[in-house]
Protein backbone atom coordinates (compact mmCIF):
# COMPACT_ATOMS: atom_id res chain seq x y z
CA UNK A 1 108.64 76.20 92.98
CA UNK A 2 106.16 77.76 90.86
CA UNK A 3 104.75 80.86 90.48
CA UNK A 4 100.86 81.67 90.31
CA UNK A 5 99.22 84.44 88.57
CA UNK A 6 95.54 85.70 90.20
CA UNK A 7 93.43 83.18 88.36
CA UNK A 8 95.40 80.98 90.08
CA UNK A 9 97.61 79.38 86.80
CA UNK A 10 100.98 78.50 86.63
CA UNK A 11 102.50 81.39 85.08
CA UNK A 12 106.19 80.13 85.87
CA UNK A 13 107.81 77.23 87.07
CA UNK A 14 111.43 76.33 88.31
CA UNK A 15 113.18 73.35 85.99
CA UNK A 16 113.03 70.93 88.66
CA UNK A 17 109.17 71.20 88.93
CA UNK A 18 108.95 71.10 84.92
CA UNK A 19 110.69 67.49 85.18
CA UNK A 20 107.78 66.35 87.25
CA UNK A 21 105.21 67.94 84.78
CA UNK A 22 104.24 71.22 86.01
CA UNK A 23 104.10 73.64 82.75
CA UNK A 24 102.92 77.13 82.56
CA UNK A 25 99.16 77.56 82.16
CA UNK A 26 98.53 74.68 84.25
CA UNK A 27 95.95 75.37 87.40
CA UNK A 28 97.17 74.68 90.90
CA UNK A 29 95.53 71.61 91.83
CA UNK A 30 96.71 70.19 88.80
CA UNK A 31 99.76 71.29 89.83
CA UNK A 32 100.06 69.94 92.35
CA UNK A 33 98.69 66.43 91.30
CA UNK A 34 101.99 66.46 89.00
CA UNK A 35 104.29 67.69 91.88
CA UNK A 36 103.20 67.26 96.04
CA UNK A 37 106.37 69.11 97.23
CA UNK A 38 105.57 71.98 94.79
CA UNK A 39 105.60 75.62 96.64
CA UNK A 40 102.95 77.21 94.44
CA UNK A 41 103.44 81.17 95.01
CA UNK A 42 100.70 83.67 94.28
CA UNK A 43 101.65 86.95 93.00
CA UNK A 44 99.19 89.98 92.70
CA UNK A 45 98.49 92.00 89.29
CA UNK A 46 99.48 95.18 90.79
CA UNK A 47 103.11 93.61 91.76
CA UNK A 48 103.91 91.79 88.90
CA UNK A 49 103.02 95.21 87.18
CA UNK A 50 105.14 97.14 89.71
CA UNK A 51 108.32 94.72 89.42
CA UNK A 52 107.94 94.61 84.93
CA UNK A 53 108.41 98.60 85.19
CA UNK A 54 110.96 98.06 87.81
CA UNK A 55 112.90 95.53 85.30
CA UNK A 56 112.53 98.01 82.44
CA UNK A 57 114.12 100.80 84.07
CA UNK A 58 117.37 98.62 85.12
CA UNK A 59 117.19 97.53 81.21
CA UNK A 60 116.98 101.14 80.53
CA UNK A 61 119.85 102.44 83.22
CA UNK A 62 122.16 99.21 82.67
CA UNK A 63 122.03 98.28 78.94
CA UNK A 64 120.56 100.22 76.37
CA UNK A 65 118.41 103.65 75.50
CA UNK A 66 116.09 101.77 73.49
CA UNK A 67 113.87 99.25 75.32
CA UNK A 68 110.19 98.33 74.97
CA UNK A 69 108.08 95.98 77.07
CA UNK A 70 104.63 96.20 76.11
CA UNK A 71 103.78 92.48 77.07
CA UNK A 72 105.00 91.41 80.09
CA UNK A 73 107.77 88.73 80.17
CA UNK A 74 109.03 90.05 76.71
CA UNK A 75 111.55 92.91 76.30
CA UNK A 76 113.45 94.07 72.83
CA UNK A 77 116.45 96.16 72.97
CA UNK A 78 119.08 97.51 71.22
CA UNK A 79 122.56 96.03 72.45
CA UNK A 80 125.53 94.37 70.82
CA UNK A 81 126.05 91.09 70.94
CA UNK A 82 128.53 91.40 73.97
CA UNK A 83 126.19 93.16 76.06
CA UNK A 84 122.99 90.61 75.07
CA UNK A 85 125.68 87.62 76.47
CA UNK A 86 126.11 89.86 79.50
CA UNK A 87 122.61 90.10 80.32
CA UNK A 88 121.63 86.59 79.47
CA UNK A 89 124.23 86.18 82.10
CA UNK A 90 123.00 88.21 84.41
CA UNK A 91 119.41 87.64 84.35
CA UNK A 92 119.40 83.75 83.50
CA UNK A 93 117.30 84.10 80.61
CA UNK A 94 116.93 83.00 77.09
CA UNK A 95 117.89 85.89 74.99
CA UNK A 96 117.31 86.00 71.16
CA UNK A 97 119.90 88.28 68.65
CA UNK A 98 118.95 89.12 65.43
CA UNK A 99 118.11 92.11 63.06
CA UNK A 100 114.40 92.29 63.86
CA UNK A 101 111.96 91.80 67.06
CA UNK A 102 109.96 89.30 65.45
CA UNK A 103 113.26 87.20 64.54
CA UNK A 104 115.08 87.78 68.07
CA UNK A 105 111.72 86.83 69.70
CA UNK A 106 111.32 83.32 67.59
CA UNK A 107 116.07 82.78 68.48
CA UNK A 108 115.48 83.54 72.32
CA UNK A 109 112.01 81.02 72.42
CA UNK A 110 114.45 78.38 71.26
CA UNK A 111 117.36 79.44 73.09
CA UNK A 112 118.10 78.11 76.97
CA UNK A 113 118.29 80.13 79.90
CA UNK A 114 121.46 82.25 80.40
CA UNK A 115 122.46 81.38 76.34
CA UNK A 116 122.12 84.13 73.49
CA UNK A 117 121.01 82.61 70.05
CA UNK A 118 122.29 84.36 67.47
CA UNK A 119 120.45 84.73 64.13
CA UNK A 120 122.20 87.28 62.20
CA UNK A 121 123.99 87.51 58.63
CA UNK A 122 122.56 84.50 56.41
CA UNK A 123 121.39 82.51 59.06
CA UNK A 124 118.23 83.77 59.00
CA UNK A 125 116.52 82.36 56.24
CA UNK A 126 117.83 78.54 57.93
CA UNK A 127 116.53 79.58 61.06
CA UNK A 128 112.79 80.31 59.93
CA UNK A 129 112.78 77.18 57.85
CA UNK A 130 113.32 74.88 61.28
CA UNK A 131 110.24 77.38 63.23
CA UNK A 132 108.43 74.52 64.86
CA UNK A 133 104.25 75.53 65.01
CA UNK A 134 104.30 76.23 68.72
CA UNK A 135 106.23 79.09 68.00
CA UNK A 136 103.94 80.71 65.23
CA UNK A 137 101.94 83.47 67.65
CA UNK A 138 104.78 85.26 67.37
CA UNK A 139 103.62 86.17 64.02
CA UNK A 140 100.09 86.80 65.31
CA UNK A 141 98.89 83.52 64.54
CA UNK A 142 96.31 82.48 67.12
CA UNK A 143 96.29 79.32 69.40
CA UNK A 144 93.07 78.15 67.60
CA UNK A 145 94.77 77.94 64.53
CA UNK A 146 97.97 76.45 65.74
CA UNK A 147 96.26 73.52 66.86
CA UNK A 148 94.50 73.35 63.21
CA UNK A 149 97.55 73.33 61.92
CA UNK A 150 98.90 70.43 63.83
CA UNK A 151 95.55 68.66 63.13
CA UNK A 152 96.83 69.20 59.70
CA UNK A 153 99.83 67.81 59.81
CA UNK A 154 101.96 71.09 59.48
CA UNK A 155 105.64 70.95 62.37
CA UNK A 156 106.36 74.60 61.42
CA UNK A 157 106.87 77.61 59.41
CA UNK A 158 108.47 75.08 56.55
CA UNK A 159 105.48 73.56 55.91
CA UNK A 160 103.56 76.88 55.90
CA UNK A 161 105.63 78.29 53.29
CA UNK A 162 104.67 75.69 50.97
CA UNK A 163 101.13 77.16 50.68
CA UNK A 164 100.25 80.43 48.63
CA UNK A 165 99.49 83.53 49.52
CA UNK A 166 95.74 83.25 48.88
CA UNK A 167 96.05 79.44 50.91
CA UNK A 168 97.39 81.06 54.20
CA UNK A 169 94.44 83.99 54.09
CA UNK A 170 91.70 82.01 53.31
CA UNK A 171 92.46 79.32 56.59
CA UNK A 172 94.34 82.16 58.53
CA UNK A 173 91.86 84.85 57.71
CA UNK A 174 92.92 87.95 56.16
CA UNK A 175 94.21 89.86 58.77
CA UNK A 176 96.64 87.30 60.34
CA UNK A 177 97.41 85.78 56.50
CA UNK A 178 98.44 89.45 55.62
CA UNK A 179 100.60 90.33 58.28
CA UNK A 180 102.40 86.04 57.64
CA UNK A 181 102.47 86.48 53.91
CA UNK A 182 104.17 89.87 54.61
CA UNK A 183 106.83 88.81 56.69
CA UNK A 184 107.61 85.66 54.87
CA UNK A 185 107.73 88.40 51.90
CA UNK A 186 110.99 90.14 54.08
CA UNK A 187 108.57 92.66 55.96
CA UNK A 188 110.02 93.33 59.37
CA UNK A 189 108.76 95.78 62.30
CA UNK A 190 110.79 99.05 62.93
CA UNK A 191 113.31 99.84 65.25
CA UNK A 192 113.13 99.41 68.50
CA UNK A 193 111.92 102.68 69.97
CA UNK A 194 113.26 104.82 72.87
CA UNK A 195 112.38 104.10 76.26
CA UNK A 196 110.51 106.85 78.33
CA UNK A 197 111.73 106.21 81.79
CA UNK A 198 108.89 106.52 84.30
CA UNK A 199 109.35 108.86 87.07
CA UNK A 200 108.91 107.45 90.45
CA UNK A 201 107.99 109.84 93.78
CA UNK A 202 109.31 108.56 97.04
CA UNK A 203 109.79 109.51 100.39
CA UNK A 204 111.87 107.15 103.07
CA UNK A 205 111.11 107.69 107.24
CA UNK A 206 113.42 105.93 109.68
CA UNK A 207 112.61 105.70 113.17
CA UNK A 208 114.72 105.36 116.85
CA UNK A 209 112.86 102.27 117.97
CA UNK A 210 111.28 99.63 115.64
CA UNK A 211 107.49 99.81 114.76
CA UNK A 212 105.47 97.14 116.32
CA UNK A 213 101.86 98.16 116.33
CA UNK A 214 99.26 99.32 114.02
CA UNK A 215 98.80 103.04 115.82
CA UNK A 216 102.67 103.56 115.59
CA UNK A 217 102.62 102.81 111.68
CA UNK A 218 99.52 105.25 111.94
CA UNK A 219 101.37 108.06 113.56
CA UNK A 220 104.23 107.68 111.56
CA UNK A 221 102.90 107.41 107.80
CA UNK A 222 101.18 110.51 108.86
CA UNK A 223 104.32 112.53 108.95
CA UNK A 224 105.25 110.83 106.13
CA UNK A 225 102.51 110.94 103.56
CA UNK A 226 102.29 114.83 103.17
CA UNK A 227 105.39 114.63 101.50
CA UNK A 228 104.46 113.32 98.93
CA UNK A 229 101.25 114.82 98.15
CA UNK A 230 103.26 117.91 96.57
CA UNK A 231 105.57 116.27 94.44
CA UNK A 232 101.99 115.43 92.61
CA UNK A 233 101.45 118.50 91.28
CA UNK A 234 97.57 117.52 90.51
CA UNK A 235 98.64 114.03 88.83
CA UNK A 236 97.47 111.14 89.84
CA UNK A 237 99.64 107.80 90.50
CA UNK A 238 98.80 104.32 89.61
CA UNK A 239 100.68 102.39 91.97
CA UNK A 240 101.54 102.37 95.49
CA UNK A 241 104.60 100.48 96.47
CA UNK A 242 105.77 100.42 100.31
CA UNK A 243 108.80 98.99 101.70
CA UNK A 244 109.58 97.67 104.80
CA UNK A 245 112.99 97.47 106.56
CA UNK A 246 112.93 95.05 109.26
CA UNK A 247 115.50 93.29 111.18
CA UNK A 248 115.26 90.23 108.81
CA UNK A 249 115.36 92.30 105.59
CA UNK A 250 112.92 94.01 102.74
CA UNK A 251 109.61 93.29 102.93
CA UNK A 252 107.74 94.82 100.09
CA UNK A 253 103.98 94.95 98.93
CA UNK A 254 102.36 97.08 96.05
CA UNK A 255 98.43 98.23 95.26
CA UNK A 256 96.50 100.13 92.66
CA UNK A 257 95.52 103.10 93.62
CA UNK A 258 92.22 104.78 92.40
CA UNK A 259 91.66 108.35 91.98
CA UNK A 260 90.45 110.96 93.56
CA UNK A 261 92.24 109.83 96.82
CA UNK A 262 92.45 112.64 99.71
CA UNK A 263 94.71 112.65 102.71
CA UNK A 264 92.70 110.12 104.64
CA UNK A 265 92.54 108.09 101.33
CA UNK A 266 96.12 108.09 100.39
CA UNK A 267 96.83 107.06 104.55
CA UNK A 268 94.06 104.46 104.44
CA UNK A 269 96.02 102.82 101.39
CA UNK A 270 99.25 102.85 102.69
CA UNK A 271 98.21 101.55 106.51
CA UNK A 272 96.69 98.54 104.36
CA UNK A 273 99.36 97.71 101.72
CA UNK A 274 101.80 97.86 104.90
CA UNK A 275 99.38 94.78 106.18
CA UNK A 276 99.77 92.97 103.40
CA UNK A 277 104.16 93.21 104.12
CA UNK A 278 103.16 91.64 107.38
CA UNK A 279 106.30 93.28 108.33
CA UNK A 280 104.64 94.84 111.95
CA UNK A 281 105.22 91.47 114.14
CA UNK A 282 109.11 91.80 112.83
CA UNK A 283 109.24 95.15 114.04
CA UNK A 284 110.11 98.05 111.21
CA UNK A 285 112.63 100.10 111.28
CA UNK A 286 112.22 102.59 107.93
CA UNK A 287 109.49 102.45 105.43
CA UNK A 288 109.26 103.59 102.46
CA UNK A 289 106.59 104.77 100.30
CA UNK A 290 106.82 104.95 96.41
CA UNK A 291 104.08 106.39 93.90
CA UNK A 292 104.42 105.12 90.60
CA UNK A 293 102.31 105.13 87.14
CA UNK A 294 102.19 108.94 87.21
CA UNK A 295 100.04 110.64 84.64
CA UNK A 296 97.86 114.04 84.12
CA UNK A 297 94.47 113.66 83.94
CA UNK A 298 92.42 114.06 80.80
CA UNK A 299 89.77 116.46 80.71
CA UNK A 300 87.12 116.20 77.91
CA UNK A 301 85.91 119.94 77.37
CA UNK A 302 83.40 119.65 74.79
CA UNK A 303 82.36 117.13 71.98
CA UNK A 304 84.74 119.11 69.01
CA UNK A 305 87.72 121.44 71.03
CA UNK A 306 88.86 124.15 69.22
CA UNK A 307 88.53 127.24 67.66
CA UNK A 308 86.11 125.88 64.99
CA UNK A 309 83.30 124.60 67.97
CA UNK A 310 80.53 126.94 67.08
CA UNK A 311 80.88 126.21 63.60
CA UNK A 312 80.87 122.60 63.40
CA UNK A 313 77.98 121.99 65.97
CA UNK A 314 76.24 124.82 63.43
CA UNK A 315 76.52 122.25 60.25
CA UNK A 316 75.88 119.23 61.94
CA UNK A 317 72.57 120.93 63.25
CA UNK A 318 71.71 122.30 59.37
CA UNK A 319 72.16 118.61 58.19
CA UNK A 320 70.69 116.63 61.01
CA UNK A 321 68.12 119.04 63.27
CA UNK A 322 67.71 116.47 66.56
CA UNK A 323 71.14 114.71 66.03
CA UNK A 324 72.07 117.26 69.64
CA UNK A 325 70.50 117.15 72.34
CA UNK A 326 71.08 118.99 75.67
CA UNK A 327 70.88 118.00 79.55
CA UNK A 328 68.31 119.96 81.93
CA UNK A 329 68.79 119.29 85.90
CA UNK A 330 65.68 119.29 87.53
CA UNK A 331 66.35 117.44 91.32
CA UNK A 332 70.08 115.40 90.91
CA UNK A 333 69.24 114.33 94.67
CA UNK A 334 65.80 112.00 93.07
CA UNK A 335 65.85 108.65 93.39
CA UNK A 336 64.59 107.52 89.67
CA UNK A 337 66.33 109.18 86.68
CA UNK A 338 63.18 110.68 85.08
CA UNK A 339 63.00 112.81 87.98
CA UNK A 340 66.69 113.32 88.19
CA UNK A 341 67.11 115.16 84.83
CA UNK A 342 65.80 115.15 80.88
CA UNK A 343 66.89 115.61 77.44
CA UNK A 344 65.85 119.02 75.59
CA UNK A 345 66.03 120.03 72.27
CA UNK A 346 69.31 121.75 71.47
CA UNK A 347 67.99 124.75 69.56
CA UNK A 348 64.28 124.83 71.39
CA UNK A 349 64.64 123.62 74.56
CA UNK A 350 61.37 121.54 73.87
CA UNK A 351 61.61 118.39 75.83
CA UNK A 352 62.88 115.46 73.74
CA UNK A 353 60.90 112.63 74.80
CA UNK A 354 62.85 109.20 74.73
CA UNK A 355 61.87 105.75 75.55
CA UNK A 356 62.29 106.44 79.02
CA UNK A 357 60.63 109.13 79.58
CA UNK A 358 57.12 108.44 81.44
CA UNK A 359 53.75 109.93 79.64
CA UNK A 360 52.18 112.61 81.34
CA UNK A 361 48.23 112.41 81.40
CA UNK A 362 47.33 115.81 79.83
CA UNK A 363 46.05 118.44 82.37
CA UNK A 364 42.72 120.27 81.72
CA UNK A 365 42.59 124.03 82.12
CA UNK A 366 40.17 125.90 84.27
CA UNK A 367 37.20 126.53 81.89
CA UNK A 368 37.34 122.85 80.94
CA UNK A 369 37.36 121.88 84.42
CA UNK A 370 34.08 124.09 84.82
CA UNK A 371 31.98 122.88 82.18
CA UNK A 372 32.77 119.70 82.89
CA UNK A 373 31.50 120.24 86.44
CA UNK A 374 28.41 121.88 85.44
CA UNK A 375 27.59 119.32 82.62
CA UNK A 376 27.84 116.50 85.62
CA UNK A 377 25.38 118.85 87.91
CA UNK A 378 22.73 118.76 84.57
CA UNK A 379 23.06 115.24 84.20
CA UNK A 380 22.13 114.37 87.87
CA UNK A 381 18.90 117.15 87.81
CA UNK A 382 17.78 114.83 85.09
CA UNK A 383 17.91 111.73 86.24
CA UNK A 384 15.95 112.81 88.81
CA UNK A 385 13.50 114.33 87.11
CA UNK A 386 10.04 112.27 86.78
C-alpha cells in the first residue's frame, strides 16, 4: 500500500512495498512498475491538512502542552522519556529524544518505527559525528547541495566538520553556512513552544430512517447548517469536514472552504463534500458537519493606522509631492479600465496621467471653431474667383 499526495507522488509507503522498491517521492506509474499488486491511495490537500491538525490536538490532549507541527509529518514536543516510548508505541513511529529539535529530529530519522532513540547526556557529540549526508536538510542544507556533497566524496556531518568556517559558506552560501557553522558551534533552537489548540464548530443530526437520496441529504443539512452559522460570530472557517455514519461505519471527506460563503454557499459545499463520502448508496444514518481553520478577518483601513495618519501622509507629501495618488470612480460597470476609473493627484485632484491612460485629442472652443469655419468659406470664394 502506498499513499499518494495530489501530484500524484508517493508520499508514503507500507514496508512490504519498500522491499519491492517503492520509496517516497516516486510517481505512480513508476510505482507501480516496481510493485503490480501495489494499492496506490490518493489523498486530497485539504484532508491531509484536516487529519495533521486532528493529530496535533490528540498530541496536545494526550501527551504534552507544548507541541508544534509546522511541517507536516514532523512534530516536537515536550515529554519524558517514558511518555516519548509510549507514543512511539502507540503511533508506530520513529521518535527521536534529545535536548534540542534539531538533534531529536536527526535520533528519530535514524530510529525505526515504534523505537525511541535516545541522544541525551554525552551522547550527543558521538551521535552528530556518525550524521550520514542524507540527513543534512535538517540543518537547512538543500538537496542541491547534498548531492554536491556526495559528488564530493563527503558520507556525513564528520566529514563536514573537517572544513572551516569560511569553507562551508563559500560552497554552502552564507545563509545556510551560517546557520551549519552555528550549530556545529553548540547553537540550538529554543524551546518548544505552547500549542494553541484550534477550536473546532460542530453540529451532529441523526435521523429515524437512513438517508438514501440526494433531496433527503438536501432537506436535512438544511436544518442542520443554520446551526452553525452563529457559532461564527463573523469569522470565517477554512475547512469543512463532514462525517457520515452508515451501517458499515465512518465515512469521512473534508474541503476548503472560500469566503464570503452565504447560506446557499455553505449548503452547496456540504451537499458536495457529502458526494465525495459516497456514503448515500449505504444509506446514512447521522452526519456530521465540522468547521475548522477558524480565524477573524483582517481589514486594512488605511496605508499608516493610527493616531499619527494625517501627519505622516503630510511629510511624505513635503518630501515626495506625486509619491500619493488617489482613486476617482467614474462608471465601475465599463468594460475597459480607462473608463472604469483614474488616478488624481492627491493634493489637486489634477488627473495623473499613467501609461495607460489613452490621449485625448484636444477640443477646440467655440470662437476657434468659428474662425476656422469662416477661414474655410474665404478659401473656397477664392478659388473660384477668375
Amino acid at each position: 500500500m502506498a499513499v499518494l499526495g495530489e501530484t500524484r507522488r508517493v508520499l508514503f509507503a507500507c514496508p512490504e512495498a519498500q522491499l519491492q522498491g517503492v520509496q517516497p517521492g516516486m510517481r505512480e506509474m513508476a510505482a507501480l512498475s516496481r510493485c503490480p499488486d501495489l494499492h496506490a491511495e490518493v489523498v486530497s490537500g485539504s484532508a491531509a491538512s484536516a487529519a495533521w491538525a486532528e493529530l496535533l490536538e490528540a498530541l496536545y490532549a494526550r501527551y504534552s502542552d507544548r507541541v508544534e507541527g509546522r511541517q507536516a509529518g514532523i512534530a516536537f514536543l515536550k515529554v519524558s522519556l517514558k511518555a516519548a516510548r509510549d507514543l512511539a508505541a502507540a503511533l508506530h513511529v520513529p521518535v527521536g529524544w534529545a535536548d534540542s529539535p534539531e538533534v531529536a529530529h536527526l535520533a528519530a530519522l535514524r530510529a525505526k518505527s515504534g523505537e525511541v532513540r535516545d541522544v541525551t547526556g554525552g551522547q550527543e557529540k558521538f551521535f552528530l559525528s556518525l550524521t550520514p549526508t542524507e540527513h543534512l536538510h535538517v540543518l537547512g542544507v538543500p538537496d542541491a547541495h547534498t548531492q554536491k556533497l556526495k559528488f564530493l566524496g563527503l558520507r556525513g556531518l564528520a566529514d563536514l566538520m573537517k572544513w572551516s568556517a569560511a569553507q562551508r559558506e563559500a560552497f554552502l552560501g552564507v545563509d545556510v553556512g551560517k546557520k551549519v557553522n552555528r550549530f556545529l558551534k553548540g547553537e540550538r533552537s529554543g524551546a518548544v513552544a505552547k500549542y494553541v489548540p484550534g477550536q473546532i464548530i460542530e453540529a451532529h443530526l441523526g435521523v429515524d430512517a437512513p438517508l438514501l437520496e440526494l433531496g433527503e441529504a438536501e432537506a436535512a443539512l438544511q436544518d442542520l447548517l443554520p446551526s452553525l452559522l452563529p457559532e461564527l460570530r463573523g469569522r470565517t472557517a477554512a475547512y469543512l469536514t463532514l462525517h457520515s455514519d452508515t451501517l458499515g461505519g465512518r465515512l469521512s471527506a473534508t474541503r476548503p472552504l472560500k469566503w464570503p460563503l452565504d447560506d446557499a454557499g455553505l449548503l452547496r459545499m456540504a451537499l458536495l463534500t457529502l458526494q465525495d463520502t459516497a456514503a448515500l448508496p449505504l444509506g446514512v444514518d447521522a452526519v456530521t458537519i465540522q468547521l475548522s481553520g477558524l480565524q477573524q478577518p483582517a481589514r486594512m483601513v488605511g496605508l499608516w493606522a493610527g493616531i499619527a495618519e494625517l501627519e505622516v501622509t503630510k511629510t511624505v507629501l513635503d518630501r515626495f509631492p506625486e509619491a500619493l495618488v488617489r482613486v476617482q470612480w467614474l462608471d465601475p460597470w465599463a468594460y475597459s479600465t480607462d473608463a472604469q476609473y483614474h488616478w488624481v493627484d492627491w493634493q489637486t485632484g489634477a488627473l495623473r496621467a499613467t501609461k495607460m491612460t489613452p490621449k485625448q485629442a484636444p477640443v477646440a472652443s467655440r470662437s476657434q471653431r468659428r474662425d476656422t469655419a469662416v477661414q474655410q468659406v474665404l478659401a473656397f470664394f477664392e478659388g473660384m474667383a477668375p
